[in-house]
N, C-alpha and C. Protein backbone atom coordinates (compact mmCIF):
# COMPACT_ATOMS: atom_id res chain seq x y z
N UNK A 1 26.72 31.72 47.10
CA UNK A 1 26.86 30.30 46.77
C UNK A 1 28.28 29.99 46.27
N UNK A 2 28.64 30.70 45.93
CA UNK A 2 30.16 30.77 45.17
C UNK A 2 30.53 29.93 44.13
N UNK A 3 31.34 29.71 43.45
CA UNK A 3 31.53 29.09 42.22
C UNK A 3 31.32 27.86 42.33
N UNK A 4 30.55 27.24 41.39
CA UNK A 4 29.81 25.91 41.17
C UNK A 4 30.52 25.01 40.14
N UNK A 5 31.03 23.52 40.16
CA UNK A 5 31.27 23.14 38.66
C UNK A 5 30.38 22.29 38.91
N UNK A 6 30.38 21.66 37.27
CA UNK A 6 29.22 20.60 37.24
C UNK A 6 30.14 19.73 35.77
N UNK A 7 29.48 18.43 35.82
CA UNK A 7 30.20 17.13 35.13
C UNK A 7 28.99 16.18 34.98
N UNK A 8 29.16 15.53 33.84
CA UNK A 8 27.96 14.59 33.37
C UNK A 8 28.35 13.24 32.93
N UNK A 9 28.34 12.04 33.95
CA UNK A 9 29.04 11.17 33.49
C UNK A 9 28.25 10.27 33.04
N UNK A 10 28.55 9.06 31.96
CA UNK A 10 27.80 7.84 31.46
C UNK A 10 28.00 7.01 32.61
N UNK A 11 26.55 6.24 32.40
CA UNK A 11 25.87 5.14 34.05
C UNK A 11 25.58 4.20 33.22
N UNK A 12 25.22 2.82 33.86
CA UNK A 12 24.44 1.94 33.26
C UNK A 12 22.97 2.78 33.75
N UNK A 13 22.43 3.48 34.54
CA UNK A 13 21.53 4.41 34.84
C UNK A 13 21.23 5.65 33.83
N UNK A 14 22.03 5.76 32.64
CA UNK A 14 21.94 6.92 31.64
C UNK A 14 23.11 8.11 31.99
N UNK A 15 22.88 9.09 31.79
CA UNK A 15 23.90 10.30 32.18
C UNK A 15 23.48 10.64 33.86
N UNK A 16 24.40 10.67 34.48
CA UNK A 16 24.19 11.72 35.85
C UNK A 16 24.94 12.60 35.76
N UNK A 17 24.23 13.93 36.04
CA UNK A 17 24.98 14.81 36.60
C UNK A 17 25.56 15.60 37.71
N UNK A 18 26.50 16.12 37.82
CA UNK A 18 27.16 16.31 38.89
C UNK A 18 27.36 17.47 39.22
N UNK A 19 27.17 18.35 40.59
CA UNK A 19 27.15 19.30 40.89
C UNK A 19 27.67 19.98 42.01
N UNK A 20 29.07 20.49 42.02
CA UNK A 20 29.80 20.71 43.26
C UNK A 20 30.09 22.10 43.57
N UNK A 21 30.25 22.53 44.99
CA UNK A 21 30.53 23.72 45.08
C UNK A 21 31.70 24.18 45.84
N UNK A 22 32.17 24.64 46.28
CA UNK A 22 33.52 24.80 47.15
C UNK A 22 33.92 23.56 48.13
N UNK A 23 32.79 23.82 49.14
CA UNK A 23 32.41 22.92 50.10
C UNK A 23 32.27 21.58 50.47
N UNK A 24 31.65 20.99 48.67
CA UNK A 24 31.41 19.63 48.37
C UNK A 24 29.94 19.71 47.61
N UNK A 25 29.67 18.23 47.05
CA UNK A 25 29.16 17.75 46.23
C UNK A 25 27.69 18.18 46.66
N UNK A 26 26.81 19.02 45.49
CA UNK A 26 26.06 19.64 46.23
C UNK A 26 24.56 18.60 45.32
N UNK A 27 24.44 18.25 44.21
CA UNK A 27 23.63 17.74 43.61
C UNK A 27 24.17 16.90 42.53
N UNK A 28 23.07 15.61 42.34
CA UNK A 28 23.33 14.71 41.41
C UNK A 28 22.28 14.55 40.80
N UNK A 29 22.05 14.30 39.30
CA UNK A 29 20.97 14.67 38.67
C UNK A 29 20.84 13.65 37.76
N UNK A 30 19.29 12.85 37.57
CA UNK A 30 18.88 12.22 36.43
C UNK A 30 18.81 12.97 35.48
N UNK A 31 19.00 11.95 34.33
CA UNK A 31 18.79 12.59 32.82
C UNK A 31 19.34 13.90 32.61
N UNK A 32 20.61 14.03 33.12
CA UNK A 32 21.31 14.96 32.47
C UNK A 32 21.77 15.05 31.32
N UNK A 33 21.61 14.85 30.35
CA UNK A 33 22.21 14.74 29.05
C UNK A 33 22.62 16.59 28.64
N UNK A 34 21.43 17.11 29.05
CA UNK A 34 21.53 18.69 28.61
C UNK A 34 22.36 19.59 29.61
N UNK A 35 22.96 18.87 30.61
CA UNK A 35 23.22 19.82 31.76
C UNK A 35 24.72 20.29 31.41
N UNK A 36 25.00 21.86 31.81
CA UNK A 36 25.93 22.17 30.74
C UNK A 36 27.31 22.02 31.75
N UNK A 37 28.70 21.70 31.28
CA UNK A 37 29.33 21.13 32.03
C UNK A 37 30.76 22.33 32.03
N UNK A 38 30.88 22.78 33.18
CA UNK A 38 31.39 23.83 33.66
C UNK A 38 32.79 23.74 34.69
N UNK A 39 33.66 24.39 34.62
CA UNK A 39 34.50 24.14 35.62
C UNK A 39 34.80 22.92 35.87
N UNK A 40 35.90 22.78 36.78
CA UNK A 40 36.56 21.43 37.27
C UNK A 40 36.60 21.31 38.71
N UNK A 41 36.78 20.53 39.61
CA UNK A 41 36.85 20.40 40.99
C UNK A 41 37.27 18.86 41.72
N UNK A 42 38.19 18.69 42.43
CA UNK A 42 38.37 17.98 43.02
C UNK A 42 37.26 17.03 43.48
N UNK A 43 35.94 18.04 44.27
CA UNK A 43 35.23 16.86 45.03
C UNK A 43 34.62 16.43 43.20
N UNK A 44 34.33 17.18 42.19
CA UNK A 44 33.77 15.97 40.79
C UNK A 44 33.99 14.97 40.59
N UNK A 45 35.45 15.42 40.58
CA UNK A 45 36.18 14.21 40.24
C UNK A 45 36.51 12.99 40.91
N UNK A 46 36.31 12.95 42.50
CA UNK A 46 36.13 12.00 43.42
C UNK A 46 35.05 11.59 43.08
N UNK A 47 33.76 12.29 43.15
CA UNK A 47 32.46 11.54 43.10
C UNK A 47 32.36 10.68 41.42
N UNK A 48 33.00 11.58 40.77
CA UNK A 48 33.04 10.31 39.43
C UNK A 48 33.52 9.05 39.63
N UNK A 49 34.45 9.16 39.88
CA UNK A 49 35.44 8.05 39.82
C UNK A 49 34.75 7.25 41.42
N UNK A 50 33.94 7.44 42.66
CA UNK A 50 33.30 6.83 43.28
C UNK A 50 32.00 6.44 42.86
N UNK A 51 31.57 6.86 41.74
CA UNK A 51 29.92 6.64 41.06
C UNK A 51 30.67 5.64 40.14
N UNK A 52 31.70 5.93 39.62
CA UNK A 52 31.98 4.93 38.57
C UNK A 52 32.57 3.50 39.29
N UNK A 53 32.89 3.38 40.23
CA UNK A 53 33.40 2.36 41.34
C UNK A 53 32.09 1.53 41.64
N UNK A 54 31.60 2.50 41.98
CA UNK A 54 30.08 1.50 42.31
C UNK A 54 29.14 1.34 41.81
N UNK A 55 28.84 1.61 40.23
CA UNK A 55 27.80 0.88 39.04
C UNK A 55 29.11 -0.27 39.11
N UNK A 56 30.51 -0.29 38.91
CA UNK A 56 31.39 -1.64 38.79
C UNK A 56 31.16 -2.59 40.13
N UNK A 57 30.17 -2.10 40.79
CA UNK A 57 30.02 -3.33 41.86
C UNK A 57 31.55 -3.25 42.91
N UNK A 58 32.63 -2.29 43.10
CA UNK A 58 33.44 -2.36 43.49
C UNK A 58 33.51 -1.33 44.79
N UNK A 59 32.40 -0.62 44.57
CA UNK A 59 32.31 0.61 45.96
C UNK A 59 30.94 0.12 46.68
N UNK A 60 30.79 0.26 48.01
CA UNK A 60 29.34 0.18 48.38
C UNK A 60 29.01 1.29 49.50
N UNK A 61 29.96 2.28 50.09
CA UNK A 61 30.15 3.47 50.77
C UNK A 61 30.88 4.77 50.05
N UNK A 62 30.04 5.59 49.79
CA UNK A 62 30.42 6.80 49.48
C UNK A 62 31.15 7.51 50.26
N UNK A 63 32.21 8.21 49.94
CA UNK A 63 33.13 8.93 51.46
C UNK A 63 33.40 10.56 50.52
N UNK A 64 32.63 11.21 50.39
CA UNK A 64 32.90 12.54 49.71
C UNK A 64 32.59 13.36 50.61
N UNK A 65 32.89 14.68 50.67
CA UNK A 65 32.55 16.07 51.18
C UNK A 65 30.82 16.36 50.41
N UNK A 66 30.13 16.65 51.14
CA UNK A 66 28.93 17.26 50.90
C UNK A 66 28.34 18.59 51.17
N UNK A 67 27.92 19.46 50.22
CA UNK A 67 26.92 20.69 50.73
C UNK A 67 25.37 20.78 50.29
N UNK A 68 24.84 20.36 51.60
CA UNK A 68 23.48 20.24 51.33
C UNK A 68 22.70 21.40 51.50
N UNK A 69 22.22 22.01 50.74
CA UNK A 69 21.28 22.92 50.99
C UNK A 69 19.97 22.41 51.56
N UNK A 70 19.15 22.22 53.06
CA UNK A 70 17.76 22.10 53.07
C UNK A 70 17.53 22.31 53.72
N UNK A 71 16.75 22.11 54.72
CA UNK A 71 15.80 22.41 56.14
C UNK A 71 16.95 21.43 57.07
N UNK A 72 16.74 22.24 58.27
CA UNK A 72 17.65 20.99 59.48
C UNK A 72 16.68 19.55 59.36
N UNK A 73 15.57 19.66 58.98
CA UNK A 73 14.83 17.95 58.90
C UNK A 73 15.33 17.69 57.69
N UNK A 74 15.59 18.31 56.94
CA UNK A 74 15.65 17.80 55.60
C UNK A 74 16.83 16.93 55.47
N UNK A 75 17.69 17.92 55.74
CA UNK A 75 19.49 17.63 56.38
C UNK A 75 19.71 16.12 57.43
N UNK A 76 18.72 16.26 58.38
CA UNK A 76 18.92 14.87 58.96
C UNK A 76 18.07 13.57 58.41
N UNK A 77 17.24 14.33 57.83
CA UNK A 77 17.07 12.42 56.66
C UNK A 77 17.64 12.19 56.09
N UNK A 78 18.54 13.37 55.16
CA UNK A 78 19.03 12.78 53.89
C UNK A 78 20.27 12.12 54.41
N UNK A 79 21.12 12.72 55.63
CA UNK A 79 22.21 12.10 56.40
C UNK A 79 22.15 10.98 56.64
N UNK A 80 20.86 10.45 57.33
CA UNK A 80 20.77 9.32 58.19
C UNK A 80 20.46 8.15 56.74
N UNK A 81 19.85 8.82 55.53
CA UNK A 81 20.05 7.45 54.38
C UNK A 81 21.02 7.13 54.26
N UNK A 82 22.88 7.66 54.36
CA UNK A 82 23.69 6.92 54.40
C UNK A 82 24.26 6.19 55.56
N UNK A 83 23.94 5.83 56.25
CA UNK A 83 23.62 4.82 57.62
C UNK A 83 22.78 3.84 57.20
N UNK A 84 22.13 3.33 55.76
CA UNK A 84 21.53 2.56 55.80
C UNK A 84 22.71 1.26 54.64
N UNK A 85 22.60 0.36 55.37
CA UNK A 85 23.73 -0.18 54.56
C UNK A 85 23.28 -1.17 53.12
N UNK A 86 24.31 -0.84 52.22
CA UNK A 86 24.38 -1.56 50.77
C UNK A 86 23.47 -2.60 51.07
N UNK A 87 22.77 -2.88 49.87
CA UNK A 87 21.64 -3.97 50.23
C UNK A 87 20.67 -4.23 50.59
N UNK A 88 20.59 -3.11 51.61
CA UNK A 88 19.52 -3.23 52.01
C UNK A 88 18.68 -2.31 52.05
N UNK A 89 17.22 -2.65 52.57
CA UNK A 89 16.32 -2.01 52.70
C UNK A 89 15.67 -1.64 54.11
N UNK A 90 14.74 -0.25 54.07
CA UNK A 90 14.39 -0.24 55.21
C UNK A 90 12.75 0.84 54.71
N UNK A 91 11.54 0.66 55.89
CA UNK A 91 10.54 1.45 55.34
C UNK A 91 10.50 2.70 55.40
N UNK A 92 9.60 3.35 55.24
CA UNK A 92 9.85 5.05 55.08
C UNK A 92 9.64 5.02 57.10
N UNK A 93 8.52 4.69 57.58
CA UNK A 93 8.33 4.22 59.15
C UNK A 93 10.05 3.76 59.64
N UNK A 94 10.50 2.75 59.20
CA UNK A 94 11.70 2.57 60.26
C UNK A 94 12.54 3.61 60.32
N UNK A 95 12.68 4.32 58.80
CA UNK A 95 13.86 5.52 58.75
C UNK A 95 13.28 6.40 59.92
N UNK A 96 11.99 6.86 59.97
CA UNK A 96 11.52 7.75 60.95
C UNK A 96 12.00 7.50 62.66
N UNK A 97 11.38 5.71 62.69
CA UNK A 97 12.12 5.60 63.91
C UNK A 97 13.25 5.86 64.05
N UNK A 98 14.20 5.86 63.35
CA UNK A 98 15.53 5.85 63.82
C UNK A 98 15.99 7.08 63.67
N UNK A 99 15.00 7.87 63.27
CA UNK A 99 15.31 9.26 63.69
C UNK A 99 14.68 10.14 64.38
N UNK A 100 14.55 9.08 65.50
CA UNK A 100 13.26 9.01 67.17
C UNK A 100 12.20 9.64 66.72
N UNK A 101 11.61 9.74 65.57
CA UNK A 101 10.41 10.36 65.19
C UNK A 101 8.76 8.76 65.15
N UNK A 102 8.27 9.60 65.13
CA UNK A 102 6.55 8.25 65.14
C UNK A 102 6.73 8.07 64.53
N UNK A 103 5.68 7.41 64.14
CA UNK A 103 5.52 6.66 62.79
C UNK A 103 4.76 7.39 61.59
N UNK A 104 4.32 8.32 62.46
CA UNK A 104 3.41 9.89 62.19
C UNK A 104 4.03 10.10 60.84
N UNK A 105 5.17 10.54 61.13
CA UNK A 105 5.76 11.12 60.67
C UNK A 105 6.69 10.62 59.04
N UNK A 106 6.49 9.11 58.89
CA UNK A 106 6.61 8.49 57.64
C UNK A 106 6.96 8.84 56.58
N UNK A 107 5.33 9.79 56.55
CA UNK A 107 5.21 10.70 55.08
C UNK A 107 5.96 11.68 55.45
N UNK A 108 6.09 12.64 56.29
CA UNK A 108 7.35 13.59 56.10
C UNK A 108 8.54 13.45 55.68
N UNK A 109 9.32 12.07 55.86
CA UNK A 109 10.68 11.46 56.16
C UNK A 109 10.47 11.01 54.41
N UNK A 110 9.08 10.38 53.71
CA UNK A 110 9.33 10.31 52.44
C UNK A 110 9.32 11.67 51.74
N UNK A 111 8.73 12.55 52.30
CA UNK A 111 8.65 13.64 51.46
C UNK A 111 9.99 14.67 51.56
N UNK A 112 10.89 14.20 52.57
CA UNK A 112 12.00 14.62 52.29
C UNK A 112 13.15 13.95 51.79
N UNK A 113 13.09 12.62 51.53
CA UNK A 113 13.53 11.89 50.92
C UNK A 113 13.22 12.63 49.38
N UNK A 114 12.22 12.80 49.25
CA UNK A 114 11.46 13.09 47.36
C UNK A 114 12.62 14.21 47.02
N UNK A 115 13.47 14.93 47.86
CA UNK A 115 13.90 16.58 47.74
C UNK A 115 15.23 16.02 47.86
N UNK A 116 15.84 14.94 47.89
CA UNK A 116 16.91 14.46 48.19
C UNK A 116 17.87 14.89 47.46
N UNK A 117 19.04 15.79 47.19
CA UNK A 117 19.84 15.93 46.01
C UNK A 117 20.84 15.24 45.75
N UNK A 118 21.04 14.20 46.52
CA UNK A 118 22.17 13.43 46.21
C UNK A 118 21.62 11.96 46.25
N UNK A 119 20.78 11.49 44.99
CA UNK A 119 20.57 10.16 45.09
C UNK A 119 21.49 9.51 44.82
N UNK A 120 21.80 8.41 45.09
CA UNK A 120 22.93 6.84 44.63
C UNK A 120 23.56 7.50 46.04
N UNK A 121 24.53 8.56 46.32
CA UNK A 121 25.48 8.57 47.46
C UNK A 121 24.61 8.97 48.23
N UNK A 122 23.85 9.70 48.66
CA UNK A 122 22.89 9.38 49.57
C UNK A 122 21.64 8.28 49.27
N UNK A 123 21.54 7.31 50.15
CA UNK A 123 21.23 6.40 48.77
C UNK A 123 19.61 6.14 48.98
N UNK A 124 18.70 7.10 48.89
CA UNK A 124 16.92 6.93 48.99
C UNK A 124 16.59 5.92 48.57
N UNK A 125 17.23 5.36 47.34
CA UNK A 125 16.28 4.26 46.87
C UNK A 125 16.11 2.99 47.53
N UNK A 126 17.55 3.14 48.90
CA UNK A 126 17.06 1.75 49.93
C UNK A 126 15.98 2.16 51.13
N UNK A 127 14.96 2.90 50.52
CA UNK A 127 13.85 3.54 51.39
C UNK A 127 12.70 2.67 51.08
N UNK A 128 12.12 2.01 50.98
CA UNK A 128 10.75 1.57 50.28
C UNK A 128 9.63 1.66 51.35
N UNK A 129 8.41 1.01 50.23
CA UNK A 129 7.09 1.35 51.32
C UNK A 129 7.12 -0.07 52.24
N UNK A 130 6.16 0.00 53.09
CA UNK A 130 6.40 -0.79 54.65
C UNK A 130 5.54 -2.20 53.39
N UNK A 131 4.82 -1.89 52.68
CA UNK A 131 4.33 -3.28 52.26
C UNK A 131 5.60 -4.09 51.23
N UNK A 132 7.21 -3.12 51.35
CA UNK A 132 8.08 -3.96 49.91
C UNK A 132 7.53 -3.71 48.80
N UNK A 133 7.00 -2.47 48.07
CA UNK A 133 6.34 -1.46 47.39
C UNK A 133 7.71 -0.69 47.02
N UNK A 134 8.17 -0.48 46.09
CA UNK A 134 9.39 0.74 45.32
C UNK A 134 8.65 1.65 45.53
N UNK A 135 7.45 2.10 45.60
CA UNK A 135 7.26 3.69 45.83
C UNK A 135 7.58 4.82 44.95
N UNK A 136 7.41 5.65 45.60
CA UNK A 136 8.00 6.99 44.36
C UNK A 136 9.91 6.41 44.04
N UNK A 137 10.18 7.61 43.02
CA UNK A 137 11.52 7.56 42.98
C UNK A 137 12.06 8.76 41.90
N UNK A 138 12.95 10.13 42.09
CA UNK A 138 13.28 10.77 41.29
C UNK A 138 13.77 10.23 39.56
N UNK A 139 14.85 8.96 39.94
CA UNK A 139 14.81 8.56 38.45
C UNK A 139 13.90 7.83 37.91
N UNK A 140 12.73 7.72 38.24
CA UNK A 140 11.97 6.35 37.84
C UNK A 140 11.82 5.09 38.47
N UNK A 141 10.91 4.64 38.64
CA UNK A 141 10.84 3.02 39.62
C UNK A 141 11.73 2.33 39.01
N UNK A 142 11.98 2.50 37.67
CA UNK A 142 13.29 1.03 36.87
C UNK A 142 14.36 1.02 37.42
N UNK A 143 14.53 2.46 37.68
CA UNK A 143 15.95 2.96 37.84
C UNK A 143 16.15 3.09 39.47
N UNK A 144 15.19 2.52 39.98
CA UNK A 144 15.09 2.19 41.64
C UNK A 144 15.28 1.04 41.70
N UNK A 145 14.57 0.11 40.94
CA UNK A 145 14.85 -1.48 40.79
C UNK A 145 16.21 -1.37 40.48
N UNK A 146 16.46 -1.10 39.13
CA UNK A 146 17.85 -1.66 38.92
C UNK A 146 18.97 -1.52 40.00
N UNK A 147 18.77 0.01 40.72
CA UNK A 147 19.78 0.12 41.65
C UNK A 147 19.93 -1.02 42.80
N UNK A 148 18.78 -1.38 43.33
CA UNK A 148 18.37 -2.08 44.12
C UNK A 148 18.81 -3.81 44.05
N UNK A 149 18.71 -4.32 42.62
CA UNK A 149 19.31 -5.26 41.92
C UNK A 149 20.17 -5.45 42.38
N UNK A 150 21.17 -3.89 41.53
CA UNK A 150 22.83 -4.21 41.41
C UNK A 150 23.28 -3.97 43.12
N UNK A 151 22.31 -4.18 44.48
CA UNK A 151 22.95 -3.96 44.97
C UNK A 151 22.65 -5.49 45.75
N UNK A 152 22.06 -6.41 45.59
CA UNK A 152 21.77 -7.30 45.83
C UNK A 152 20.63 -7.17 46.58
N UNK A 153 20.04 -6.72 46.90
CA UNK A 153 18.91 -5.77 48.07
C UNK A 153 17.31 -6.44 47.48
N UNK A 154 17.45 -6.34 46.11
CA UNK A 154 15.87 -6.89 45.50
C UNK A 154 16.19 -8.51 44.47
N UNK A 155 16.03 -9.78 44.38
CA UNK A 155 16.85 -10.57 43.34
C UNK A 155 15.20 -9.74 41.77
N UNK A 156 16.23 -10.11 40.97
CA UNK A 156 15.73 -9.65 40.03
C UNK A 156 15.06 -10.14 39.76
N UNK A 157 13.47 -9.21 39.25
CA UNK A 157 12.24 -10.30 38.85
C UNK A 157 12.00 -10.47 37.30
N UNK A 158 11.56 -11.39 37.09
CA UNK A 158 11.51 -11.66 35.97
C UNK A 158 12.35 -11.36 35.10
């Protein structure tokens, strides 16, 4: 795996943490507060300063180096969530279609979504259920709304 750093930055989302490896940005993590912060790296420090760009409403495309560890299905969902553009939304069914799969196949495409390690830059939370349902979500449904909010994608309820 070779040498790893990791970085924990303040969100309006709480702490994320950050996890890079030679290659690129390998994981981003809720509720890091405890995650211990190691080494330094170029791609960190891009993805900070691009995470911190876009809670400011000033980024809406992530452009970093990535190393994904997962299954080749796993690898092409989590790819094809950044093809889904700022704002918007799409169902766990359309992501499938568009990755010429049935509709069968839905729950697979969410259940590899669930394993996602790079939420916000790969961005799952513009995944929802086919009824406009938030659905599951690694940080929490709030923290799916809010993203969703700040991206203009849901107007805020109540």
């Amino acid at each position: 795996m070779g040498e790893m750093a990791t970085a924990v930055i303040d969100t309006p989302i709480g702490p994320l943490g950050l996890v890079a490896s030679e290659r690129g940005l390998c994981g981003v993590r809720f509720h890091a507060r405890r995650l211990q912060v190691e080494g330094t790296s170029p791609v960190l420090d891009a993805a900070a300063g691009q995470l911190a760009a876009y809670f400011e409403g000033e980024l809406t495309t992530f452009d970093l180096p990535l190393d994904l560890d997962g299954t080749d299905f796993q690898r092409q969902c989590w790819l094809a969530l950044a093809r889904i553009p700022y704002g918007q939304t799409v169902s766990y069914g359309e992501q499938a279609r568009r990755l010429d799969l049935g509709p069968a196949s839905a729950r697979a495409v969410g259940a590899a979504n669930g394993q996602n390690p790079l939420p916000i830059v790969l961005p799952c939370h513009r995944v929802i259920g086919a009824d406009g349902s938030l659905t599951g979500f690694g940080g929490g449904l709030h923290v799916k709304r809010f993203l969703l909010e700040h991206e203009g994608a849901l107007l805020a309820l109540g």
